[in-house]
Protein backbone atom coordinates (compact mmCIF):
# COMPACT_ATOMS: atom_id res chain seq x y z
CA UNK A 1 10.05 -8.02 20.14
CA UNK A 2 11.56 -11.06 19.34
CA UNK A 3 15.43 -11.06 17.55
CA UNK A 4 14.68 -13.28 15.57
CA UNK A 5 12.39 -11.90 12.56
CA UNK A 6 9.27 -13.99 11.26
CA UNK A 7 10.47 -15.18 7.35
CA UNK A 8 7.71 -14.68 5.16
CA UNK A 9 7.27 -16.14 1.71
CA UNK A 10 4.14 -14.29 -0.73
CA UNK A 11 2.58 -16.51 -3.48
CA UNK A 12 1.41 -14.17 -6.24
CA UNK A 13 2.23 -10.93 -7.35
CA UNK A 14 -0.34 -9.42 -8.76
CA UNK A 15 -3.14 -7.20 -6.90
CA UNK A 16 -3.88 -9.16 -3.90
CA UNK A 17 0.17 -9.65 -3.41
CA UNK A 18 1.51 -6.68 -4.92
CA UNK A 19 -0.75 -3.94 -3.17
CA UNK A 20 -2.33 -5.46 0.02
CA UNK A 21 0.16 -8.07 1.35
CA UNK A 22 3.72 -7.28 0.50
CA UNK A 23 4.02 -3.22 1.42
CA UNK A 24 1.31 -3.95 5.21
CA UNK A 25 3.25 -7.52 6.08
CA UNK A 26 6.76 -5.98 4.95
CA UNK A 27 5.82 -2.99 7.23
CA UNK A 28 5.42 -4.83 10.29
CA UNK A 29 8.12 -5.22 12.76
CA UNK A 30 9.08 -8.66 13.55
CA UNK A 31 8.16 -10.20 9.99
CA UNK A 32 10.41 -9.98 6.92
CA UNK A 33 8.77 -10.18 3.48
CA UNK A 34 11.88 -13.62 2.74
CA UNK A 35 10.49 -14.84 -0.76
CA UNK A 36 7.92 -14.03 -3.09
CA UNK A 37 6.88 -16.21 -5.49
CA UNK A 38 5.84 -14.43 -9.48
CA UNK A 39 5.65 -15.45 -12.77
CA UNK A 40 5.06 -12.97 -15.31
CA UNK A 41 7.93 -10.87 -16.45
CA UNK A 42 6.50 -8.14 -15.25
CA UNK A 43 5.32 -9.28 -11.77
CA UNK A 44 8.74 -10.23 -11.47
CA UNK A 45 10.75 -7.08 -12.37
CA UNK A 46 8.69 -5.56 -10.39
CA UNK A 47 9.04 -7.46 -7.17
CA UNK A 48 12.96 -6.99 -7.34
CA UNK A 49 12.34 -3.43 -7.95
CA UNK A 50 10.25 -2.66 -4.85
CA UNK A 51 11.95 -5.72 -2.33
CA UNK A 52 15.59 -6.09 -3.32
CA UNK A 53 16.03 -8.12 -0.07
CA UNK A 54 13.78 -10.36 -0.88
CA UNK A 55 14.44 -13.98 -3.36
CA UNK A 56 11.89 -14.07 -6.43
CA UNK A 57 11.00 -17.36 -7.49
CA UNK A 58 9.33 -19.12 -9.95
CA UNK A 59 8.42 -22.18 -8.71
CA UNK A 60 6.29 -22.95 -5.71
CA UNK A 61 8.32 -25.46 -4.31
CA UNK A 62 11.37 -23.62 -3.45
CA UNK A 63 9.06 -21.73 -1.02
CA UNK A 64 7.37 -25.26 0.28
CA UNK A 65 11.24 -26.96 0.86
CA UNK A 66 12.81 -23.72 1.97
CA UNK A 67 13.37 -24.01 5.95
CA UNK A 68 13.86 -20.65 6.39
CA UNK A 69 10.53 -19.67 5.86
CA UNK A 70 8.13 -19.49 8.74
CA UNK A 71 4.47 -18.18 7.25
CA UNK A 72 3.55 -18.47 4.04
CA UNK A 73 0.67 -15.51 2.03
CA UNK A 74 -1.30 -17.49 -0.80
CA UNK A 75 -1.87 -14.58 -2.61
CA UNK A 76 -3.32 -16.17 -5.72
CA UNK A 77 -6.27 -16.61 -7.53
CA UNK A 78 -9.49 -17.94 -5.91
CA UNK A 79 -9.77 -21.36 -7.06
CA UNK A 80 -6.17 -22.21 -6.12
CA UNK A 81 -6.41 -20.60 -2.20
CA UNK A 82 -7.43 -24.53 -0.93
CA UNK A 83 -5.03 -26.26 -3.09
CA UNK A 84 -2.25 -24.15 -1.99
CA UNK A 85 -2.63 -23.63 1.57
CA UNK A 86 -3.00 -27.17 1.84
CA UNK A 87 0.23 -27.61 0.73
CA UNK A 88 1.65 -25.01 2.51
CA UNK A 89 0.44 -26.44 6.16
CA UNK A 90 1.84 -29.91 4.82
CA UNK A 91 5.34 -28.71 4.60
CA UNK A 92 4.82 -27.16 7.99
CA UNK A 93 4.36 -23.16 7.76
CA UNK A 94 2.05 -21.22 9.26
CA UNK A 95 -0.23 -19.47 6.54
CA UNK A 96 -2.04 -16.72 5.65
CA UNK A 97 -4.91 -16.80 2.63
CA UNK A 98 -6.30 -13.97 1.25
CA UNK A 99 -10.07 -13.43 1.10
CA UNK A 100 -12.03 -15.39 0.19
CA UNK A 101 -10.57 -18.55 2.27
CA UNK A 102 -11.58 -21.39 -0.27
CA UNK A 103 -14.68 -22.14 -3.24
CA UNK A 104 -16.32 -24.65 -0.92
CA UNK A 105 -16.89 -25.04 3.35
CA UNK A 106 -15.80 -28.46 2.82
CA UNK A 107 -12.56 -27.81 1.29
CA UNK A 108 -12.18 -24.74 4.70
CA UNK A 109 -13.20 -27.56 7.08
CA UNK A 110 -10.40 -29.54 5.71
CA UNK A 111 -7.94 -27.13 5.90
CA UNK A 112 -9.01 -26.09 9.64
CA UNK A 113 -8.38 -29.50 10.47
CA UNK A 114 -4.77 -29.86 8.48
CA UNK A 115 -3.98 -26.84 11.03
CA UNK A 116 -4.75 -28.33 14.21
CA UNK A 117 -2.95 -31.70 12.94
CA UNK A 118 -0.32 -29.53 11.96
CA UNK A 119 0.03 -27.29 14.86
CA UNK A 120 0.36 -24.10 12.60
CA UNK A 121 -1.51 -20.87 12.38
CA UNK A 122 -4.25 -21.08 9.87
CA UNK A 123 -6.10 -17.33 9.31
CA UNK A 124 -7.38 -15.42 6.37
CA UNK A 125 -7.05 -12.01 5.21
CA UNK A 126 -10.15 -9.83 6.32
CA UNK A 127 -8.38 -6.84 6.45
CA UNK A 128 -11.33 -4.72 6.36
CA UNK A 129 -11.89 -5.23 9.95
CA UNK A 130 -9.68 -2.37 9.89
CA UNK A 131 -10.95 -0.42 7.61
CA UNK A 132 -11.67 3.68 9.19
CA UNK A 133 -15.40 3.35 8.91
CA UNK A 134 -16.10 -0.06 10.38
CA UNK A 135 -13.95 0.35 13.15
CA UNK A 136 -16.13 3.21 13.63
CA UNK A 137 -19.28 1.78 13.38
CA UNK A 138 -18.20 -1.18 15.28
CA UNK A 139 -16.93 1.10 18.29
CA UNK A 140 -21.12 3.32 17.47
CA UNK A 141 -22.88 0.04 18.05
CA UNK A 142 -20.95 -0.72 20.98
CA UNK A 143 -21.51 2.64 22.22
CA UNK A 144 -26.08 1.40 21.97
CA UNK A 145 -26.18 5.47 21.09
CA UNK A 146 -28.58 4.25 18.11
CA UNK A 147 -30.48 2.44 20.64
CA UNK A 148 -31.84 -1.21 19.76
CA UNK A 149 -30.30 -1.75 16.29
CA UNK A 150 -32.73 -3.11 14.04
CA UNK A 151 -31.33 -2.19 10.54
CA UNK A 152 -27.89 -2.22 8.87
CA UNK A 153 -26.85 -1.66 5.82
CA UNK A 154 -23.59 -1.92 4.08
CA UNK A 155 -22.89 -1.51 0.26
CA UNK A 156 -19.87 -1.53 -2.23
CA UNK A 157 -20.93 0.66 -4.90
CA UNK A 158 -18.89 0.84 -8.42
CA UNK A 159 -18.95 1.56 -11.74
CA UNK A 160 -17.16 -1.21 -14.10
CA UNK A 161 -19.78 -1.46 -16.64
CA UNK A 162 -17.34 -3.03 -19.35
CA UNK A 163 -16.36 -6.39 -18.50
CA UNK A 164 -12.39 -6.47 -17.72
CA UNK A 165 -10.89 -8.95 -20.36
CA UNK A 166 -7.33 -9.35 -19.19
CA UNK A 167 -8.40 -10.43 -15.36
CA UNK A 168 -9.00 -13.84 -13.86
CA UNK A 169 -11.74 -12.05 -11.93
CA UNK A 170 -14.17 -11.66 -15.26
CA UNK A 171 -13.92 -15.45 -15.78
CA UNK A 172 -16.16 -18.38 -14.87
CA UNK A 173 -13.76 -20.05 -12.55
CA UNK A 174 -14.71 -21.59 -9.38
CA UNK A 175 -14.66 -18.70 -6.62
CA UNK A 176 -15.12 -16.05 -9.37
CA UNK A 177 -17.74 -12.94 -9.22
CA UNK A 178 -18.54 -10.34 -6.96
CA UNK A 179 -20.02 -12.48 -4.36
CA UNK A 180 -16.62 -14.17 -3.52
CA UNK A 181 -14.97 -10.52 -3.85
CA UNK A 182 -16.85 -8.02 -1.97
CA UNK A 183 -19.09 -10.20 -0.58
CA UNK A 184 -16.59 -11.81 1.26
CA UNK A 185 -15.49 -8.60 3.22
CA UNK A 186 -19.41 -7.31 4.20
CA UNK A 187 -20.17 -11.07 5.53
CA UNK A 188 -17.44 -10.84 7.28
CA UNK A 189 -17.91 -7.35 8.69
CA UNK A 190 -21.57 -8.90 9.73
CA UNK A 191 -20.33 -11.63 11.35
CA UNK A 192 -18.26 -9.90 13.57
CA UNK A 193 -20.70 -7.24 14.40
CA UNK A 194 -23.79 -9.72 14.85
CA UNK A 195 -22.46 -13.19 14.96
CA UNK A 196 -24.20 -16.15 12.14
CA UNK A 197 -27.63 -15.57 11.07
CA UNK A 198 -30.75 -17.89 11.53
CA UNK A 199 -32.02 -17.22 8.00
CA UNK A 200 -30.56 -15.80 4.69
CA UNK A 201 -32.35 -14.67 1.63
CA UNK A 202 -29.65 -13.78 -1.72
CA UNK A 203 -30.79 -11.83 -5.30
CA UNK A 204 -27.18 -13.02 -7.78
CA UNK A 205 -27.46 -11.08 -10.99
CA UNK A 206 -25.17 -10.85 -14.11
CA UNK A 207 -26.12 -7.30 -14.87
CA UNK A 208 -23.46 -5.90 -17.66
CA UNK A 209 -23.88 -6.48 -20.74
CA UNK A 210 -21.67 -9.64 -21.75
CA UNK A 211 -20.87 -10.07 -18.67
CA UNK A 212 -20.54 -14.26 -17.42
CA UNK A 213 -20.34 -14.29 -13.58
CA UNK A 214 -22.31 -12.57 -10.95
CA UNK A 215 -21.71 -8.92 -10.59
CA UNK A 216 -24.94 -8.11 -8.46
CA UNK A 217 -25.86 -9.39 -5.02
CA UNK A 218 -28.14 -7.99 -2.81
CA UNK A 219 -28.09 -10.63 0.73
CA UNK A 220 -30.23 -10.07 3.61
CA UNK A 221 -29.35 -11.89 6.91
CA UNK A 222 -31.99 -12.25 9.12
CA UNK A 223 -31.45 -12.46 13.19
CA UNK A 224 -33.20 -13.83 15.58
CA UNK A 225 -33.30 -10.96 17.36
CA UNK A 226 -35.45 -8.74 14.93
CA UNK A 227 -32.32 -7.73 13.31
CA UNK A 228 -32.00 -7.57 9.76
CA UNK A 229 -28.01 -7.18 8.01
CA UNK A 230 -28.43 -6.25 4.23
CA UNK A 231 -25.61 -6.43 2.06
CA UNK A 232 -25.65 -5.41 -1.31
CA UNK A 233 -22.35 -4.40 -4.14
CA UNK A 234 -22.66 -4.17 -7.81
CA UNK A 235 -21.18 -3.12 -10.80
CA UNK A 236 -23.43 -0.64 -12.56
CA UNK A 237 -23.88 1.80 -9.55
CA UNK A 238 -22.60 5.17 -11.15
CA UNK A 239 -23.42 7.43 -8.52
CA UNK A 240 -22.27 5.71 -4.91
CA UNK A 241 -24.95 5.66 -2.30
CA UNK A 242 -23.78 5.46 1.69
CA UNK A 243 -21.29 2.70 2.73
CA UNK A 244 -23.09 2.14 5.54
CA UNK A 245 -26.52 3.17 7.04
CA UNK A 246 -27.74 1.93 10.65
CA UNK A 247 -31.26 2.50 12.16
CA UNK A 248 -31.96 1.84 15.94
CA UNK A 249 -35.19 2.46 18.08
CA UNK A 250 -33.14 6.03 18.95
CA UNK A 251 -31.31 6.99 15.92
CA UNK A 252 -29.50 6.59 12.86
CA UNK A 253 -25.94 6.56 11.06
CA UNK A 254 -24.85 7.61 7.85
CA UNK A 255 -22.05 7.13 6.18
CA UNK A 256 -20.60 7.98 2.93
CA UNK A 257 -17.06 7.27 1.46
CA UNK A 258 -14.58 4.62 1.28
CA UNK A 259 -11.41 3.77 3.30
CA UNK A 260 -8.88 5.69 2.53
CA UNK A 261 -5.87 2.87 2.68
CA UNK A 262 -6.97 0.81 -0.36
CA UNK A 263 -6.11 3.88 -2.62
CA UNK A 264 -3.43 5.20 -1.07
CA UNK A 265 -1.34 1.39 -1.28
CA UNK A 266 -2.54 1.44 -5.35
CA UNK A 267 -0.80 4.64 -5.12
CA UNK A 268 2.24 3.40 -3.67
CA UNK A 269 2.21 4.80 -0.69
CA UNK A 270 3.77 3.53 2.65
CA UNK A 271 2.15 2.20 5.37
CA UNK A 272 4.69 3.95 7.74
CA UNK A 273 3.96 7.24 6.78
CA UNK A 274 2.24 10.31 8.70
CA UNK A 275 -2.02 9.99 9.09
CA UNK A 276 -2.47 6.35 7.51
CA UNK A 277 -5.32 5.47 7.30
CA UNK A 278 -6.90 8.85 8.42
CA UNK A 279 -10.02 9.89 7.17
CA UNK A 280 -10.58 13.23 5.90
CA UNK A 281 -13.42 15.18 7.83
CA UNK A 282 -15.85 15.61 4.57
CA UNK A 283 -16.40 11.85 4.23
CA UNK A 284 -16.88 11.38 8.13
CA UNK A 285 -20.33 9.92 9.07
CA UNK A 286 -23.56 11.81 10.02
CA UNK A 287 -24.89 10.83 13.23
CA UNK A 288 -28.89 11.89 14.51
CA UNK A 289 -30.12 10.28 17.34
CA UNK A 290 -31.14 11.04 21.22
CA UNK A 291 -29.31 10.67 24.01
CA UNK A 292 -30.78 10.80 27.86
CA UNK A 293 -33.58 12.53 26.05
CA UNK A 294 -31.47 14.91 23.99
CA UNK A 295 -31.22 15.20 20.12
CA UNK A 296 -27.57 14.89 19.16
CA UNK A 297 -27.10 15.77 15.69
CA UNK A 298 -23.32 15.95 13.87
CA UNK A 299 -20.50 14.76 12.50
CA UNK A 300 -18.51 11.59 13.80
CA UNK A 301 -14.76 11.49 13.65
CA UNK A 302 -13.87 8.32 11.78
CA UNK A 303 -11.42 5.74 13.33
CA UNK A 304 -7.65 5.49 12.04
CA UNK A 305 -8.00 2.62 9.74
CA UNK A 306 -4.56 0.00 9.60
CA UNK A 307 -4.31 -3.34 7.59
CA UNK A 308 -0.98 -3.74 10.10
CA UNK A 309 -3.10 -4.87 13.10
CA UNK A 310 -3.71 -7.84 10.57
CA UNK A 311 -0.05 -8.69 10.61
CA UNK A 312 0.82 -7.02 13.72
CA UNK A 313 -2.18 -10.06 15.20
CA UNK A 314 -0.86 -12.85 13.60
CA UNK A 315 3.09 -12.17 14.38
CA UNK A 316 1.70 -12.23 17.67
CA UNK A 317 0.00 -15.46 17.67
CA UNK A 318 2.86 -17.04 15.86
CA UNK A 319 4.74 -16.05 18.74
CA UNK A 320 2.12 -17.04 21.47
CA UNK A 321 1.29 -13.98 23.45
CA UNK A 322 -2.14 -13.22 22.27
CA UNK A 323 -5.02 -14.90 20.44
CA UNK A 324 -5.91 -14.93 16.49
CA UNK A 325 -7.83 -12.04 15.68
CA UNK A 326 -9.16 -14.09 12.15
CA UNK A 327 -10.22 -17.32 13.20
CA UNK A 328 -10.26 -20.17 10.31
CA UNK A 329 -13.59 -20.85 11.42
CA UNK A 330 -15.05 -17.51 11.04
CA UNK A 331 -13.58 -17.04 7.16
CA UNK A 332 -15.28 -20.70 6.86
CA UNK A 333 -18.90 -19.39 7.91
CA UNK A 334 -18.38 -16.53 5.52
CA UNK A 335 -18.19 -19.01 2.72
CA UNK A 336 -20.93 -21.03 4.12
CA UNK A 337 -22.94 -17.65 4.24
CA UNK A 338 -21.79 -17.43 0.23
CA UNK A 339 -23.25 -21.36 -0.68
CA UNK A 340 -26.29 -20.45 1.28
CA UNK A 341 -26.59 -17.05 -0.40
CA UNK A 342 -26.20 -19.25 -4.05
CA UNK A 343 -29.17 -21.40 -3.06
CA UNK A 344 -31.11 -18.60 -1.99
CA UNK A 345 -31.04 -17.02 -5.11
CA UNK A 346 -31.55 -20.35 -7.34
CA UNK A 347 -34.48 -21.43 -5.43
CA UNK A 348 -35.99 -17.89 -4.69
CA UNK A 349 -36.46 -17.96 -1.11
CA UNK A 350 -35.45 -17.74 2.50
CA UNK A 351 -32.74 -20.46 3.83
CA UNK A 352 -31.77 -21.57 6.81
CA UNK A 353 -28.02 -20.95 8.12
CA UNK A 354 -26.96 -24.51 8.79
């Protein structure tokens, strides 16, 4: 590992900073959480609380002009992830955004291109690649036990059915609603599982009661190959169904539960400690399908889940010895996947991925 540590500056302290960025990147060896960048009084007491070492600021700019600091987290609300990032690659730092990369493709193509000009790293946080269960199904399909995969399933079932009033989220900003959210992580997941789509059809609903932005989608992405990817989350589901559910031509996968990480980080927890991101055996998926023309019916052990192989990636590409797990390009498709999805549901049909 190099001596010299990777100086990281975080824009925004509130969810996205406070509980997915700052305790993963500040966990990794080889980067060292520099700057952060809050503005409410609490956001800020808070920050010196938990990372003494680090400067809070105020003012974006003393993180753009500061020398020091190699990579840059825009950990900020959706509508200002282009604005900022672009900023950040002009002054010459690598950079991080959190999910989901921008509002718009165009404004992602832009950005991809700003990073070549610029030389610097240019990725997006999809941390749920490394979530317990997908690294488990990802490592089933692999495996072909199911057989030919024809269905898969993935959901992100809660129960908010009063509209939050204090949150950004709740608001009809650009990049707002559920689609941007959670939709960003299961198109994602897709992607990397079955590559783009040839055809997309979307369902957008407000559902609660005084609600104003989408907090329904159910997207179906339609391969070539016979395939078909839905993807569904909502607001109003108050008993969870499965996570995820895969049918093949020999079997299926069940899976119930959510990765455990996400809570234990709201709970303050450290990545560093004993069993992160191990599941516990009662949530571990059910597995029924034939192998060499026996039925194999039981429990499968779920994959350690760890947002570090996020951070662990990029301080390595930073560095040059291995390639960018995240690609800009990839997060951009996802959004594309998210216009598309729009227009489905406006126009009530089937689109093309283009």
């Amino acid at each position: 590992m190099t001596s010299k540590p990777i100086n990281i500056a975080l824009l925004g302290f509130g969810t996205a900073g406070r509980v997915f960025h700052a305790p993963i990147a500040s966990a990794v060896e080889g980067l060292k959480l520099s700057k952060i960048k809050a503005n409410r009084p609490e956001s800020i007491a808070l920050a010196r609380q938990l990372y003494p070492d680090a400067a809070v600021v105020s003012e974006t700019t003393s993180v753009l002009e500061d020398e020091a600091i190699d990579l840059v987290i825009v950990a900020t609300t959706n509508d200002t992830h282009y604005s900022l990032a672009k900023a950040a690659l002009e002054a010459g730092k690598h950079v991080v955004v959190e999910k989901p990369f921008t509002v718009t493709s165009e404004e992602a193509n832009e950005l991809i291109e700003l990073g070549r000009q610029k030389g610097k790293l240019l990725t997006v946080y999809q941390n749920r690649r490394w979530d317990s269960d997908f690294k488990t199904v990802k490592k089933l399909i692999e495996s072909a036990m199911l057989g030919r995969l024809v269905e898969y399933e993935a959901h992100f079932d809660r129960f908010r059915p009063i509209p939050a009033a204090e949150t950004w989220k709740e608001k009809e900003l650009p990049g707002s609603g559920i689609l941007y959210d959670l939709g960003a992580h299961l198109i994602d997941q897709a992607l990397v599982l079955f590559g783009t789509p040839h055809e997309i059809y979307a369902d957008l609903r407000t559902q609660r009661s005084g609600g104003k932005i989408t907090d329904s989608f159910d997207l179906t992405l339609y391969y070539a190959n016979g395939l078909k990817a839905i993807l569904k989350a909502g607001m109003l589901v108050k008993q969870p169904g499965p996570h995820f559910i895969l049918s093949g031509d020999k079997g299926s996968f069940v899976k119930y539960g959510l990765d455990v990480q996400e809570a234990a980080l709201k709970a303050g927890l450290s990545p560093t400690g004993a069993n992160w991101g191990v599941e516990p055996e009662e949530i571990w998926g059910k597995l029924d399908t034939e192998v060499q023309g026996q039925r194999i019916v039981g429990k499968v052990q779920s994959e350690a889940g760890d947002y570090r192989a996020f951070y662990d990636n990029v301080r390595d590409a930073i560095l040059g010895i291995a390639e960018l797990e995240v690609k800009p390009e990839q997060a951009r498709n996802t959004i594309r996947i998210i216009e598309l999805a729009m227009q489905s549901s406006k126009e009530k049909r089937a689109v093309a991925y283009h």
